[in-house]
N, C-alpha and C. Protein backbone atom coordinates (compact mmCIF):
# COMPACT_ATOMS: atom_id res chain seq x y z
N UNK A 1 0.84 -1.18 0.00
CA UNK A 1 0.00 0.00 0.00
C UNK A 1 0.88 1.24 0.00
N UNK A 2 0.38 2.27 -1.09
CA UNK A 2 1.49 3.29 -0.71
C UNK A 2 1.25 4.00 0.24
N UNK A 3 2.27 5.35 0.55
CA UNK A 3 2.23 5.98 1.46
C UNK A 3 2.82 7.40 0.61
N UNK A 4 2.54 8.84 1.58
CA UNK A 4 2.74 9.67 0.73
C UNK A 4 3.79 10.73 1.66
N UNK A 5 4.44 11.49 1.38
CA UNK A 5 5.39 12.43 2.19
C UNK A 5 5.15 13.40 1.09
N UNK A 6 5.81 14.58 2.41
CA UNK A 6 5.30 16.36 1.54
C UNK A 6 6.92 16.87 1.62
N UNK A 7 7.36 17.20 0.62
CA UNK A 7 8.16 18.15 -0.17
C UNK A 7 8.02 19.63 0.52
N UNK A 8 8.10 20.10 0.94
CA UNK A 8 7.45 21.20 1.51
C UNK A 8 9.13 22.54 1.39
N UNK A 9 8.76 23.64 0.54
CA UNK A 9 10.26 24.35 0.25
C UNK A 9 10.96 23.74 0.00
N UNK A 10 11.17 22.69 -0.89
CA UNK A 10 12.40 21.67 -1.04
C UNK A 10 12.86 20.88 0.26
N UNK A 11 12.12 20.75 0.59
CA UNK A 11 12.64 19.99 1.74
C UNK A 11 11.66 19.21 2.43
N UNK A 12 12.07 17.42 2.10
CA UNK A 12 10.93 16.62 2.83
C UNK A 12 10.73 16.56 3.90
N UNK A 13 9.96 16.47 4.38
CA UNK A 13 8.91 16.34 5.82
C UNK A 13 9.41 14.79 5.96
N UNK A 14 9.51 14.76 7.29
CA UNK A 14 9.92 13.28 7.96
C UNK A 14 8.74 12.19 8.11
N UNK A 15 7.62 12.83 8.16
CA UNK A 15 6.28 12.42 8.45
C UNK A 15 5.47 11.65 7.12
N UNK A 16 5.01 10.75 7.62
CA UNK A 16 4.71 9.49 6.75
C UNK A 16 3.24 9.15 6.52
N UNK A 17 2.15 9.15 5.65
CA UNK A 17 0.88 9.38 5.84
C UNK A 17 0.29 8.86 4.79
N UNK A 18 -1.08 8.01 5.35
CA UNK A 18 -1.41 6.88 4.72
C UNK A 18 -2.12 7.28 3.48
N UNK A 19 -2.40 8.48 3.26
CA UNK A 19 -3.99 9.14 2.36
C UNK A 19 -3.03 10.15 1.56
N UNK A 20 -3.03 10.68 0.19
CA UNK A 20 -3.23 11.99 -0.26
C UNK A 20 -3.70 13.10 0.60
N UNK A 21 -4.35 12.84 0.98
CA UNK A 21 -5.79 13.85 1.58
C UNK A 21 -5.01 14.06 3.43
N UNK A 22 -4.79 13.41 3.51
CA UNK A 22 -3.74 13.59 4.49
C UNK A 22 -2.43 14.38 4.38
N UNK A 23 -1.85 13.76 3.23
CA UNK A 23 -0.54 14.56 3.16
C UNK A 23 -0.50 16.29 3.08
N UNK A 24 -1.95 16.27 1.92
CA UNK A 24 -1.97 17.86 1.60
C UNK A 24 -2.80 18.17 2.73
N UNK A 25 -3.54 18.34 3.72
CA UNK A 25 -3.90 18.44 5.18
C UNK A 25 -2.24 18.83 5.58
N UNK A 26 -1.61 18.01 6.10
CA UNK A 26 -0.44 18.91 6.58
C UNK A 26 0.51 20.01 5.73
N UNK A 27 0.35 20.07 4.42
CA UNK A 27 0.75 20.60 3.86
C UNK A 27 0.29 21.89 3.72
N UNK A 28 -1.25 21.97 3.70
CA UNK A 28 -1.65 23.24 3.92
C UNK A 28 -1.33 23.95 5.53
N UNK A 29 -1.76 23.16 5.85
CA UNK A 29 -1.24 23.60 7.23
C UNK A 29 0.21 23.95 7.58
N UNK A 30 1.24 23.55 7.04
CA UNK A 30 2.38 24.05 7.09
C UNK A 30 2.81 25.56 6.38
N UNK A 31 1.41 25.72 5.08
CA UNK A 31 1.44 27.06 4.38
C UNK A 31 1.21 28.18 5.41
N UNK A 32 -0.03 27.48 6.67
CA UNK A 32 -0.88 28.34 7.28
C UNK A 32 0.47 28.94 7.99
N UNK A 33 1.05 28.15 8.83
CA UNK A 33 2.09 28.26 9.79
C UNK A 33 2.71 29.13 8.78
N UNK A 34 3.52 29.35 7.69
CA UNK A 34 4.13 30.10 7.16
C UNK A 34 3.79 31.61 7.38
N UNK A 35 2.70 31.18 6.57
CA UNK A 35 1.95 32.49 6.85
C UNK A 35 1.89 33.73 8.40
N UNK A 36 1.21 33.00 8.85
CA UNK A 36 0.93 32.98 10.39
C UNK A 36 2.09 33.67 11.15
N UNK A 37 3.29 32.91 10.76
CA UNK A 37 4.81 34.03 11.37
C UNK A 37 5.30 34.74 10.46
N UNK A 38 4.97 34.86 8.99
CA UNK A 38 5.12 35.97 8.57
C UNK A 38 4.43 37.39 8.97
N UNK A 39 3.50 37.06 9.57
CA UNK A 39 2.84 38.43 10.05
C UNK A 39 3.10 38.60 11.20
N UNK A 40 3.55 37.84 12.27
CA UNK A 40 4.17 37.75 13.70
C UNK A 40 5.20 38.82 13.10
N UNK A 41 6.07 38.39 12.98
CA UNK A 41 7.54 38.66 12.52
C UNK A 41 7.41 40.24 11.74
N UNK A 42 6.81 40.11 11.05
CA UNK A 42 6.26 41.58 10.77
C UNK A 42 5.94 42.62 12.07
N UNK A 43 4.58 42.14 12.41
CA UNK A 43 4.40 42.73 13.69
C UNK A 43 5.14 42.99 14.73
N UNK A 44 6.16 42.39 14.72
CA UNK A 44 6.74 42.54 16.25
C UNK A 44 8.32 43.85 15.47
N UNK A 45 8.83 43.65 14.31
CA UNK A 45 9.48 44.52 13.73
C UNK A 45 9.70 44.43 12.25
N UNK A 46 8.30 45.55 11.92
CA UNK A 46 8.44 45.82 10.60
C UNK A 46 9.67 46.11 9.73
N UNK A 47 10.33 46.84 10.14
CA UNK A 47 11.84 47.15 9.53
C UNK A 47 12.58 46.44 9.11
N UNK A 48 12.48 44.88 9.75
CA UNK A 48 13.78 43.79 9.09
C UNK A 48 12.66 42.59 8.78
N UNK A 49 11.24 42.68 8.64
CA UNK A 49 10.56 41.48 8.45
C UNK A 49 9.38 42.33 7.52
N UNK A 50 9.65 42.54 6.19
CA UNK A 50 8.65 42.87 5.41
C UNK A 50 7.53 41.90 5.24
N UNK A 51 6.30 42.60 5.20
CA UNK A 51 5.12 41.64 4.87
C UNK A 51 4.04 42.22 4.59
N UNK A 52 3.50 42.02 2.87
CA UNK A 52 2.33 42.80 2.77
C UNK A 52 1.56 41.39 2.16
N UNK A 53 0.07 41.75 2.55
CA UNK A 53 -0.57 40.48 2.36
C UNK A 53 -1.08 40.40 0.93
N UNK A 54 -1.15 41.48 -0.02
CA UNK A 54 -1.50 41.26 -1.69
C UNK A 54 -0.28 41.07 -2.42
N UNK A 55 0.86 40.74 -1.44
CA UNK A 55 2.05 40.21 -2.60
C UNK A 55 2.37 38.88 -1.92
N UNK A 56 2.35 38.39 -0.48
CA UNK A 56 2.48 37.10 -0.22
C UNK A 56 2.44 35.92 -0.82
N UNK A 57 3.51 35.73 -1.14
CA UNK A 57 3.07 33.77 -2.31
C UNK A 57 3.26 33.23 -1.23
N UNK A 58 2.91 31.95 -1.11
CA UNK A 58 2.63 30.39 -0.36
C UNK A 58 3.92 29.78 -0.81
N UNK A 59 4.12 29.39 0.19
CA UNK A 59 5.27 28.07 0.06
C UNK A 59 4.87 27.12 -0.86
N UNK A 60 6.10 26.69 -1.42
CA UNK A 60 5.82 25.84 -2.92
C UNK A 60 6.00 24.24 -1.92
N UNK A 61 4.89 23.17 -2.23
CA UNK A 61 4.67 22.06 -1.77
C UNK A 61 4.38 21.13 -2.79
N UNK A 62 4.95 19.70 -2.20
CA UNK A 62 4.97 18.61 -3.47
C UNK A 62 4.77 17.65 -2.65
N UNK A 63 3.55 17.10 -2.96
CA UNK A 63 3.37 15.18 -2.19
C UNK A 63 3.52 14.69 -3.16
N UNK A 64 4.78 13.61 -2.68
CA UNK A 64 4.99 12.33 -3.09
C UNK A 64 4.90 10.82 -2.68
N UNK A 65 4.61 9.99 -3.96
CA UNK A 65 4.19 8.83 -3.29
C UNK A 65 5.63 7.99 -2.80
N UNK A 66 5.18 7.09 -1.70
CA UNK A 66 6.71 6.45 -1.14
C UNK A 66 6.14 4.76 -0.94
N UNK A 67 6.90 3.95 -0.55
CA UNK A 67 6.68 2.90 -0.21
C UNK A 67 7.21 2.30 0.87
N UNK A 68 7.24 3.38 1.95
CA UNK A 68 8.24 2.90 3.16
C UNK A 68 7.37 2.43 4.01
């Protein structure tokens, strides 16, 4: 049965998950988190942490299938 892992910024996730629908579930959720401290990080000092929300792109994510 396969199994699927997320690519997430070039860089795989250690985490192992039985569904598609699963994988991209954490995957979005890892966008959210992106997100989420980009505006922290903003907020706490605009000056060295730019962040405007109509130019924000999403982290680039890739599920792949595995057989581990």
């Amino acid at each position: 049965m396969s199994k699927y892992k997320v690519i997430f910024n070039g860089e795989e996730d250690d985490e192992i998950f039985d569904t598609y629908e699963e994988a991209e579930s954490h995957a979005l959720y890892l966008c959210s988190c992106t997100r989420d401290g980009s505006e922290t990080l903003n907020m706490s000092n605009p000056g060295d942490y730019e962040y405007n929300e109509n130019s924000y792109k999403n982290p680039e994510y890739e599920i792949i299938e595995t057989n581990k």
